[in-house]
PDB file of N, CA and C in Angstrom:
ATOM      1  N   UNK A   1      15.611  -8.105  -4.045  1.00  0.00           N
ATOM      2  CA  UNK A   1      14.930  -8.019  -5.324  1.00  0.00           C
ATOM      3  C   UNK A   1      13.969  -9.200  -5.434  1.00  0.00           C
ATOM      4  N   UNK A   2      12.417  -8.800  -5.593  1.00  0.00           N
ATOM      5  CA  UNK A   2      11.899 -10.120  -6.032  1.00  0.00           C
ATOM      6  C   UNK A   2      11.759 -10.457  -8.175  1.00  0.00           C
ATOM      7  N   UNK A   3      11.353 -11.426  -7.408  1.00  0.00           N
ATOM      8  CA  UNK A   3      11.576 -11.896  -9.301  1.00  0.00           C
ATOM      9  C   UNK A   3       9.669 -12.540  -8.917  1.00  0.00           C
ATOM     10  N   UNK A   4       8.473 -12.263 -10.529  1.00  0.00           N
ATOM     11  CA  UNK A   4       7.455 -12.431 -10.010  1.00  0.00           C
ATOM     12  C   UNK A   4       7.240 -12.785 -11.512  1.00  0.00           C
ATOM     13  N   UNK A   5       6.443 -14.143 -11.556  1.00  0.00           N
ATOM     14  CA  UNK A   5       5.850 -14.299 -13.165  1.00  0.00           C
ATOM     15  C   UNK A   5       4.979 -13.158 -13.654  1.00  0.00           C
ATOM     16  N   UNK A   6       4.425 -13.113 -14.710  1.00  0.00           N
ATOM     17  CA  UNK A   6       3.579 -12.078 -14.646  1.00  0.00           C
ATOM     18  C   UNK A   6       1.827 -12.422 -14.787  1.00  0.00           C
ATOM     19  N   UNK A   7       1.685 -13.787 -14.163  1.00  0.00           N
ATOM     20  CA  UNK A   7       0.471 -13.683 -13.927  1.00  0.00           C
ATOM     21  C   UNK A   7       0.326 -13.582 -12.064  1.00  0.00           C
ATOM     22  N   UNK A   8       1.096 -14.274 -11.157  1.00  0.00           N
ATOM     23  CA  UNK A   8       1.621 -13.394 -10.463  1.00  0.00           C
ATOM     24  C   UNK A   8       1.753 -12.133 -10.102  1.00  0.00           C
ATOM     25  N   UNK A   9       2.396 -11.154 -11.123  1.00  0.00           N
ATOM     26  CA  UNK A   9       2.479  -9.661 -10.625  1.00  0.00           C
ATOM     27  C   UNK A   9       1.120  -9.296 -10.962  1.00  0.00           C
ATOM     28  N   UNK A  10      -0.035 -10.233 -11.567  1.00  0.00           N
ATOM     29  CA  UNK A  10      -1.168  -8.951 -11.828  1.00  0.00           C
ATOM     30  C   UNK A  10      -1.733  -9.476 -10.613  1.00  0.00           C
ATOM     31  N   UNK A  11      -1.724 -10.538  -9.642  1.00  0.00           N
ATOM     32  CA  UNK A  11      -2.617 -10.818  -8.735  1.00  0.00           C
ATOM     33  C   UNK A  11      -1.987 -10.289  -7.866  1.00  0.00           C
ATOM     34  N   UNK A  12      -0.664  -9.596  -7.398  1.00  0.00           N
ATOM     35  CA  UNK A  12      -0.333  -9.105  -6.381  1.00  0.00           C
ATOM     36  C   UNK A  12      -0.111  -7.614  -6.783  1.00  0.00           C
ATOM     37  N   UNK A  13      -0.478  -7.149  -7.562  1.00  0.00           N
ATOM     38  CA  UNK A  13       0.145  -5.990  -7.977  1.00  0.00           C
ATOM     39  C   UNK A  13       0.324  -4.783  -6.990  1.00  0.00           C
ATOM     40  N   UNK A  14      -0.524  -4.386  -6.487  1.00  0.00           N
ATOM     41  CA  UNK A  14      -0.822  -3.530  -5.515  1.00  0.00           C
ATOM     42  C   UNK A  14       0.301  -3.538  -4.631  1.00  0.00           C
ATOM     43  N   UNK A  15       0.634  -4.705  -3.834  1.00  0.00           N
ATOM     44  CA  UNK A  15       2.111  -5.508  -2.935  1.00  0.00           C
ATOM     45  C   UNK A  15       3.597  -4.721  -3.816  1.00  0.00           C
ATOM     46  N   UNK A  16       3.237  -5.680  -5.320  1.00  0.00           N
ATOM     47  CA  UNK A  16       4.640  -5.307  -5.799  1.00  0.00           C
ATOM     48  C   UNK A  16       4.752  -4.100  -5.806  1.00  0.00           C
ATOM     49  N   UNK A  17       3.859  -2.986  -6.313  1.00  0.00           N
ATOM     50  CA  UNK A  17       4.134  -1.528  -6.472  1.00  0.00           C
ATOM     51  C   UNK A  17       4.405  -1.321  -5.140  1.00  0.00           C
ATOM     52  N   UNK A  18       3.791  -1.196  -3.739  1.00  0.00           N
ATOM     53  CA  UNK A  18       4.390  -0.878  -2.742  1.00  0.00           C
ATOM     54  C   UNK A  18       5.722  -0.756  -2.568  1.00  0.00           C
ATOM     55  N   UNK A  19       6.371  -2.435  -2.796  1.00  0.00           N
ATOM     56  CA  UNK A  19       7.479  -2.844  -2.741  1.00  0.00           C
ATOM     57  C   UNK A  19       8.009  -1.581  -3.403  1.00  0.00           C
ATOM     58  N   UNK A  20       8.021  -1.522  -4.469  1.00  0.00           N
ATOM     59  CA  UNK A  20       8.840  -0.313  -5.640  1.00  0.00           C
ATOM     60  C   UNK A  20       8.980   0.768  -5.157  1.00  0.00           C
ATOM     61  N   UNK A  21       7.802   1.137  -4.674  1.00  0.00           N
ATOM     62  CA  UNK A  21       7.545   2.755  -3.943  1.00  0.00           C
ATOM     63  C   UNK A  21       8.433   2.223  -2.572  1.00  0.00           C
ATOM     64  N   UNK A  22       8.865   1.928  -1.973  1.00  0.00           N
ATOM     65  CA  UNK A  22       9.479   1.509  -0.650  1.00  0.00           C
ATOM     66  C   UNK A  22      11.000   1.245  -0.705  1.00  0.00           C
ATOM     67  N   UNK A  23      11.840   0.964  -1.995  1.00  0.00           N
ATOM     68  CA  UNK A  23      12.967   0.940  -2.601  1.00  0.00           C
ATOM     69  C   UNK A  23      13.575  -0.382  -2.895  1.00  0.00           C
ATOM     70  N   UNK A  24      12.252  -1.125  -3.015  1.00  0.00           N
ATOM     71  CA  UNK A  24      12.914  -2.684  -3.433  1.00  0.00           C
ATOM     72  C   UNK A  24      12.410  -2.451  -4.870  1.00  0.00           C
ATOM     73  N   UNK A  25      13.518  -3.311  -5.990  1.00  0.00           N
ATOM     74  CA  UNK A  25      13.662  -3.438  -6.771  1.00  0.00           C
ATOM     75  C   UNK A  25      12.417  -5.304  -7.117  1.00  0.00           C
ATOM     76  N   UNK A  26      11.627  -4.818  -8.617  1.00  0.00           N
ATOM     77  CA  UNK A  26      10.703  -6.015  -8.606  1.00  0.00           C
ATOM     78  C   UNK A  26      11.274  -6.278 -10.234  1.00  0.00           C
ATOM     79  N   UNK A  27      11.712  -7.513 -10.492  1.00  0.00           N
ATOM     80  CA  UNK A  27      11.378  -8.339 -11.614  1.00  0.00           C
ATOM     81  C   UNK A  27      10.669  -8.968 -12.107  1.00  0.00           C
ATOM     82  N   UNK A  28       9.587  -8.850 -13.184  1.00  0.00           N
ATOM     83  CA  UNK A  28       8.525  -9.569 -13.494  1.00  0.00           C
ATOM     84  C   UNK A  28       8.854 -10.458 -14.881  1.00  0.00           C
ATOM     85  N   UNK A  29       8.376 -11.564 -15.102  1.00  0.00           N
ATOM     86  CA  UNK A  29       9.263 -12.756 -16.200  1.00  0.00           C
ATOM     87  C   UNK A  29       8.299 -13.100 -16.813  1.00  0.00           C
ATOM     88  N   UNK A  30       8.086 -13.589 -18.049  1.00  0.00           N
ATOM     89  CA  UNK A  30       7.731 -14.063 -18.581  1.00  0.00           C
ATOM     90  C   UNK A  30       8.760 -15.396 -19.196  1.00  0.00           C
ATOM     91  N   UNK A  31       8.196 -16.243 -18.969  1.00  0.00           N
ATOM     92  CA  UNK A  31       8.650 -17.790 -19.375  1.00  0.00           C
ATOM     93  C   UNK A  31       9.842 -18.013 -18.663  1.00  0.00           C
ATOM     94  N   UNK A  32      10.100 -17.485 -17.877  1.00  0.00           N
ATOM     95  CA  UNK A  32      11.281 -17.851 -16.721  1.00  0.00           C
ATOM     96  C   UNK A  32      12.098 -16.360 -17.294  1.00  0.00           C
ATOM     97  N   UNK A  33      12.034 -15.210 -18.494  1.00  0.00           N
ATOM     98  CA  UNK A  33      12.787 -14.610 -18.408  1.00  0.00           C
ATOM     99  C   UNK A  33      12.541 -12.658 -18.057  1.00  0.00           C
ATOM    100  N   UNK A  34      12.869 -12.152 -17.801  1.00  0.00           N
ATOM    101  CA  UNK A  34      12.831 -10.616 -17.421  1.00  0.00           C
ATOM    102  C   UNK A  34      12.323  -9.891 -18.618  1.00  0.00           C
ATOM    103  N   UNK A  35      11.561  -9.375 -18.159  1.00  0.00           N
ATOM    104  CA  UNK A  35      10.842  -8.408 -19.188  1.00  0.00           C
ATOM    105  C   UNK A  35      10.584  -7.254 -18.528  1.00  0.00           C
ATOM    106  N   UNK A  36      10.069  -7.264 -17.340  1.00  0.00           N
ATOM    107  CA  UNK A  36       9.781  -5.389 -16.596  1.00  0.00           C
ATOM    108  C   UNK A  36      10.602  -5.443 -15.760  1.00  0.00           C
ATOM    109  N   UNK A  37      11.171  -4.407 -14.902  1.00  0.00           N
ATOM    110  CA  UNK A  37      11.664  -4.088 -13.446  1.00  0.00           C
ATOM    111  C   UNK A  37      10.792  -2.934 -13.188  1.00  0.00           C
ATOM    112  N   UNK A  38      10.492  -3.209 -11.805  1.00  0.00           N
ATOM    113  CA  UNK A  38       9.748  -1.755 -11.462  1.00  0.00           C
ATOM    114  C   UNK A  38      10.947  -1.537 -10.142  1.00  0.00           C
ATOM    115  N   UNK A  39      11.188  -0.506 -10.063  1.00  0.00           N
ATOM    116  CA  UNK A  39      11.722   0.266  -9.164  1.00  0.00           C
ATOM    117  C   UNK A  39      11.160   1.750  -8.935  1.00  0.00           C
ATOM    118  N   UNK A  40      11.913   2.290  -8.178  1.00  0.00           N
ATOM    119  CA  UNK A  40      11.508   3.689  -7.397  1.00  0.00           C
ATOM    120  C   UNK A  40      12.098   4.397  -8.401  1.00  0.00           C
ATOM    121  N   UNK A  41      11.740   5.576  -8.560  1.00  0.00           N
ATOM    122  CA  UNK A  41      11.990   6.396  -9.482  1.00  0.00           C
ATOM    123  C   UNK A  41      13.023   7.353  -8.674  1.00  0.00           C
ATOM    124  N   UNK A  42      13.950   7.905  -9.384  1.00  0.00           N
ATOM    125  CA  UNK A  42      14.734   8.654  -7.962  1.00  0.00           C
ATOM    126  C   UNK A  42      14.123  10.740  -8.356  1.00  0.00           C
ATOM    127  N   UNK A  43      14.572  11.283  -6.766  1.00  0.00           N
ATOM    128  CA  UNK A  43      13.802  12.297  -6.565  1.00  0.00           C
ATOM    129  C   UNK A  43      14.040  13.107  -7.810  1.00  0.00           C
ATOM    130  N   UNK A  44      15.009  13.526  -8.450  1.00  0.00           N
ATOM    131  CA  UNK A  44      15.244  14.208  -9.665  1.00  0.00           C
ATOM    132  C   UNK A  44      13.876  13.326 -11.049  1.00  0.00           C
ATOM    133  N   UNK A  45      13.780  12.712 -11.103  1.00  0.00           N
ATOM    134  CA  UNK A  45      12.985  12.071 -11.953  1.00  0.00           C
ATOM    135  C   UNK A  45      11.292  12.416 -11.940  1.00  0.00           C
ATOM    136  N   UNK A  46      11.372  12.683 -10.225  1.00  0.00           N
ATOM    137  CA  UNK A  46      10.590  12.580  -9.960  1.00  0.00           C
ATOM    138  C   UNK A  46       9.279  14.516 -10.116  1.00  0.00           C
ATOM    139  N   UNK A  47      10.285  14.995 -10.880  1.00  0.00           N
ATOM    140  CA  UNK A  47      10.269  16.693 -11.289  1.00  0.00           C
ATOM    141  C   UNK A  47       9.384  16.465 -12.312  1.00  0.00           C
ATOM    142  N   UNK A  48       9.144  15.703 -13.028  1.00  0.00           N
ATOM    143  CA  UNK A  48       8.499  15.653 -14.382  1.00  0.00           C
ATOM    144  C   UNK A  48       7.531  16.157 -14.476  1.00  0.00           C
ATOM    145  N   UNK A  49       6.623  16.863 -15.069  1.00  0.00           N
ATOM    146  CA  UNK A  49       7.350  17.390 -16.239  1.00  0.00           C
ATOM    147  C   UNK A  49       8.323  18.922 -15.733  1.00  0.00           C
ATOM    148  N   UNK A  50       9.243  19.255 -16.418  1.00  0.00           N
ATOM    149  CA  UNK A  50      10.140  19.896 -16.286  1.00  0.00           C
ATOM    150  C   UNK A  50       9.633  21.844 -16.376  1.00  0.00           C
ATOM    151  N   UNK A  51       9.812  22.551 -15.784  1.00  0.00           N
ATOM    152  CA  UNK A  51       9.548  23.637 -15.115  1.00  0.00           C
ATOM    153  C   UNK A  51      10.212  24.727 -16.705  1.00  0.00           C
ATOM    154  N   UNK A  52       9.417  25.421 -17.197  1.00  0.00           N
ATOM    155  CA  UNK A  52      10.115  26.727 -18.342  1.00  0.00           C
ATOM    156  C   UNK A  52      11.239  27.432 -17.823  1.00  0.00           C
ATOM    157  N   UNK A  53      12.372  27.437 -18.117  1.00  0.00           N
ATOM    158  CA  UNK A  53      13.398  27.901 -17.605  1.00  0.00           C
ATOM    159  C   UNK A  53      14.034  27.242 -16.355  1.00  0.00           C
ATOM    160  N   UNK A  54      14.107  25.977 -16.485  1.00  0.00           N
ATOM    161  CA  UNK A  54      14.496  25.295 -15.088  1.00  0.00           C
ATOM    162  C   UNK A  54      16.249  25.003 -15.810  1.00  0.00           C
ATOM    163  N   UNK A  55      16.323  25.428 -16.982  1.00  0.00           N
ATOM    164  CA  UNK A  55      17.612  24.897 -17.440  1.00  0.00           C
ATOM    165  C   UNK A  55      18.543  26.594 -17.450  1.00  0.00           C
ATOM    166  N   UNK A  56      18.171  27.101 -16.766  1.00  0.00           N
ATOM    167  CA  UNK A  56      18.665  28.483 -17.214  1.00  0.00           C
ATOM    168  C   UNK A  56      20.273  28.284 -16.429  1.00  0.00           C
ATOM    169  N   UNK A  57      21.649  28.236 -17.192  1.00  0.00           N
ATOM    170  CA  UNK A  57      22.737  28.381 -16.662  1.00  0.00           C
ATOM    171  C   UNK A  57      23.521  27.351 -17.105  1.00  0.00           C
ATOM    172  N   UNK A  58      22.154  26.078 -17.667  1.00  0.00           N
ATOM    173  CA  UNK A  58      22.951  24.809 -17.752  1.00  0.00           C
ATOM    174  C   UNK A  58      23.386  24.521 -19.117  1.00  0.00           C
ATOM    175  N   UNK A  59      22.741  25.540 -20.086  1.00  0.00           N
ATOM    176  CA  UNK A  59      22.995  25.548 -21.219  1.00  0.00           C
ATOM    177  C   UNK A  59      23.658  26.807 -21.614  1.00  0.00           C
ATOM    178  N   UNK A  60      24.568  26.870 -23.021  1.00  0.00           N
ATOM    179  CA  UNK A  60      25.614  27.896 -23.137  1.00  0.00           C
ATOM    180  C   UNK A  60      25.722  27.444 -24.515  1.00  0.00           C
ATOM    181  N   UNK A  61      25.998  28.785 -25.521  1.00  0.00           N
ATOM    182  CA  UNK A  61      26.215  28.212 -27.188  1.00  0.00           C
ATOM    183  C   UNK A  61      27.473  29.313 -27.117  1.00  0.00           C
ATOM    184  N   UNK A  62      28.041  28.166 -27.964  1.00  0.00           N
ATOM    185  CA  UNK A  62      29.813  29.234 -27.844  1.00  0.00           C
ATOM    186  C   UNK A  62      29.415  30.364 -29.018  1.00  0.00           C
ATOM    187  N   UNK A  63      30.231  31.397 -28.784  1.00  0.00           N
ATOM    188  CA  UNK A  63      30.632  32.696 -29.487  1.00  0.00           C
ATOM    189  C   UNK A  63      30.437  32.223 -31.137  1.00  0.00           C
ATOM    190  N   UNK A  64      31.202  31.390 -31.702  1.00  0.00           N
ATOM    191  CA  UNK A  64      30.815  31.267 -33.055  1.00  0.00           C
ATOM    192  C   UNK A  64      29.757  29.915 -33.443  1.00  0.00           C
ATOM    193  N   UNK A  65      28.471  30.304 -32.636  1.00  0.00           N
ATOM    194  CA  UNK A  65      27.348  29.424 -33.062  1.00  0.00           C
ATOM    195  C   UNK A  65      27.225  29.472 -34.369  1.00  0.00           C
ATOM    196  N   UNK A  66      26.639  30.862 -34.682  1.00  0.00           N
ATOM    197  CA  UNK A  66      25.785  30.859 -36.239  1.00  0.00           C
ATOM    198  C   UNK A  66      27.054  31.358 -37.342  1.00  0.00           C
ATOM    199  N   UNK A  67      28.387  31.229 -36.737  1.00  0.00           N
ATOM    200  CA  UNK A  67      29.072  30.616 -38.480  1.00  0.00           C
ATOM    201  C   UNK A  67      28.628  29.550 -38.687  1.00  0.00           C
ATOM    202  N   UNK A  68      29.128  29.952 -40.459  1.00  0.00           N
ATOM    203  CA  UNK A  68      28.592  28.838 -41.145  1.00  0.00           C
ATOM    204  C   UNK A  68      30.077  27.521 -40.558  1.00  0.00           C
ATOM    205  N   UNK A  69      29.451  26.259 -40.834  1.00  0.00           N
ATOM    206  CA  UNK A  69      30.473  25.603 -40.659  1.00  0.00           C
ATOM    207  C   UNK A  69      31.314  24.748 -41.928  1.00  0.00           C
ATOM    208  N   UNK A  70      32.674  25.126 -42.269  1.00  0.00           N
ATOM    209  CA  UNK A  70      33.546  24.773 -43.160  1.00  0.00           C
ATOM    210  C   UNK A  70      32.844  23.352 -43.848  1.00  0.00           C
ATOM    211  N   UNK A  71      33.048  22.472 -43.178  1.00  0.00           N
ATOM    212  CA  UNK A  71      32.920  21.157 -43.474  1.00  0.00           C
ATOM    213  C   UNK A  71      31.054  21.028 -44.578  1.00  0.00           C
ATOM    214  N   UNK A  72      30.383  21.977 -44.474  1.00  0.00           N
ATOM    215  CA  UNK A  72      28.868  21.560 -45.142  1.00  0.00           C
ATOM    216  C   UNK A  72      28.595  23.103 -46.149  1.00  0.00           C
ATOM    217  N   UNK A  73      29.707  23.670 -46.423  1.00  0.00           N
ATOM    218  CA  UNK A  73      30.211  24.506 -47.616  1.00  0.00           C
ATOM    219  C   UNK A  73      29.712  24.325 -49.127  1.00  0.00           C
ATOM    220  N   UNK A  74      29.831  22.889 -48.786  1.00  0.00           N
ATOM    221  CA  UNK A  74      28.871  22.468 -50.244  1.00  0.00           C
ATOM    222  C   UNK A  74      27.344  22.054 -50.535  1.00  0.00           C
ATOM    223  N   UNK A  75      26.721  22.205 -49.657  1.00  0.00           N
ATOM    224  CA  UNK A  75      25.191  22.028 -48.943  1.00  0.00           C
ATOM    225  C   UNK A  75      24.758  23.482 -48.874  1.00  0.00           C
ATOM    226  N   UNK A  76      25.160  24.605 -48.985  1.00  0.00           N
ATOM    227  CA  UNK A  76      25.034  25.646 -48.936  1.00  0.00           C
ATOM    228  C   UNK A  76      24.438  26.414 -49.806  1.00  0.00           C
ATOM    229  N   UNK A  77      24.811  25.665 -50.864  1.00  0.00           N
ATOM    230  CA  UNK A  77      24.564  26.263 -52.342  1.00  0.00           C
ATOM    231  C   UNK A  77      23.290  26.465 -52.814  1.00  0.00           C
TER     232      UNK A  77
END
């Protein structure tokens, strides 16, 4: 892991992103303390934006969705 001030990470930037894209983890600081990490994004992440129907199977609404529910009986009114 490097650790990089951040006037630093803007003069190397190009380096550090490599680094990231390559699977090293980068810390960039301000005043000696952490403020960004850049890392690699992992391959699932890397789907974005997400496909119409890519969730088909993963979602399920039980049998008594649209009762009403007991507890908000008085909100009803």
């Amino acid at each position: 892991m490097q650790h990089k001030d951040i006037a630093d990470a803007i003069a190397n930037i190009s380096s550090l992103l490599e680094a990231a894209m390559g699977g090293e983890e980068v810390v960039i600081l301000k005043d000696n303390h952490p403020v960004v990490k850049l890392m690699p994004m992992l391959p699932e992440q890397k789907r974005w934006p997400a496909k119409a129907g890519s969730a088909i199977g993963l979602v399920t609404l039980s049998a008594d969705f649209e009762e009403p529910i007991a507890d908000f009986e008085d909100y009803l009114q």
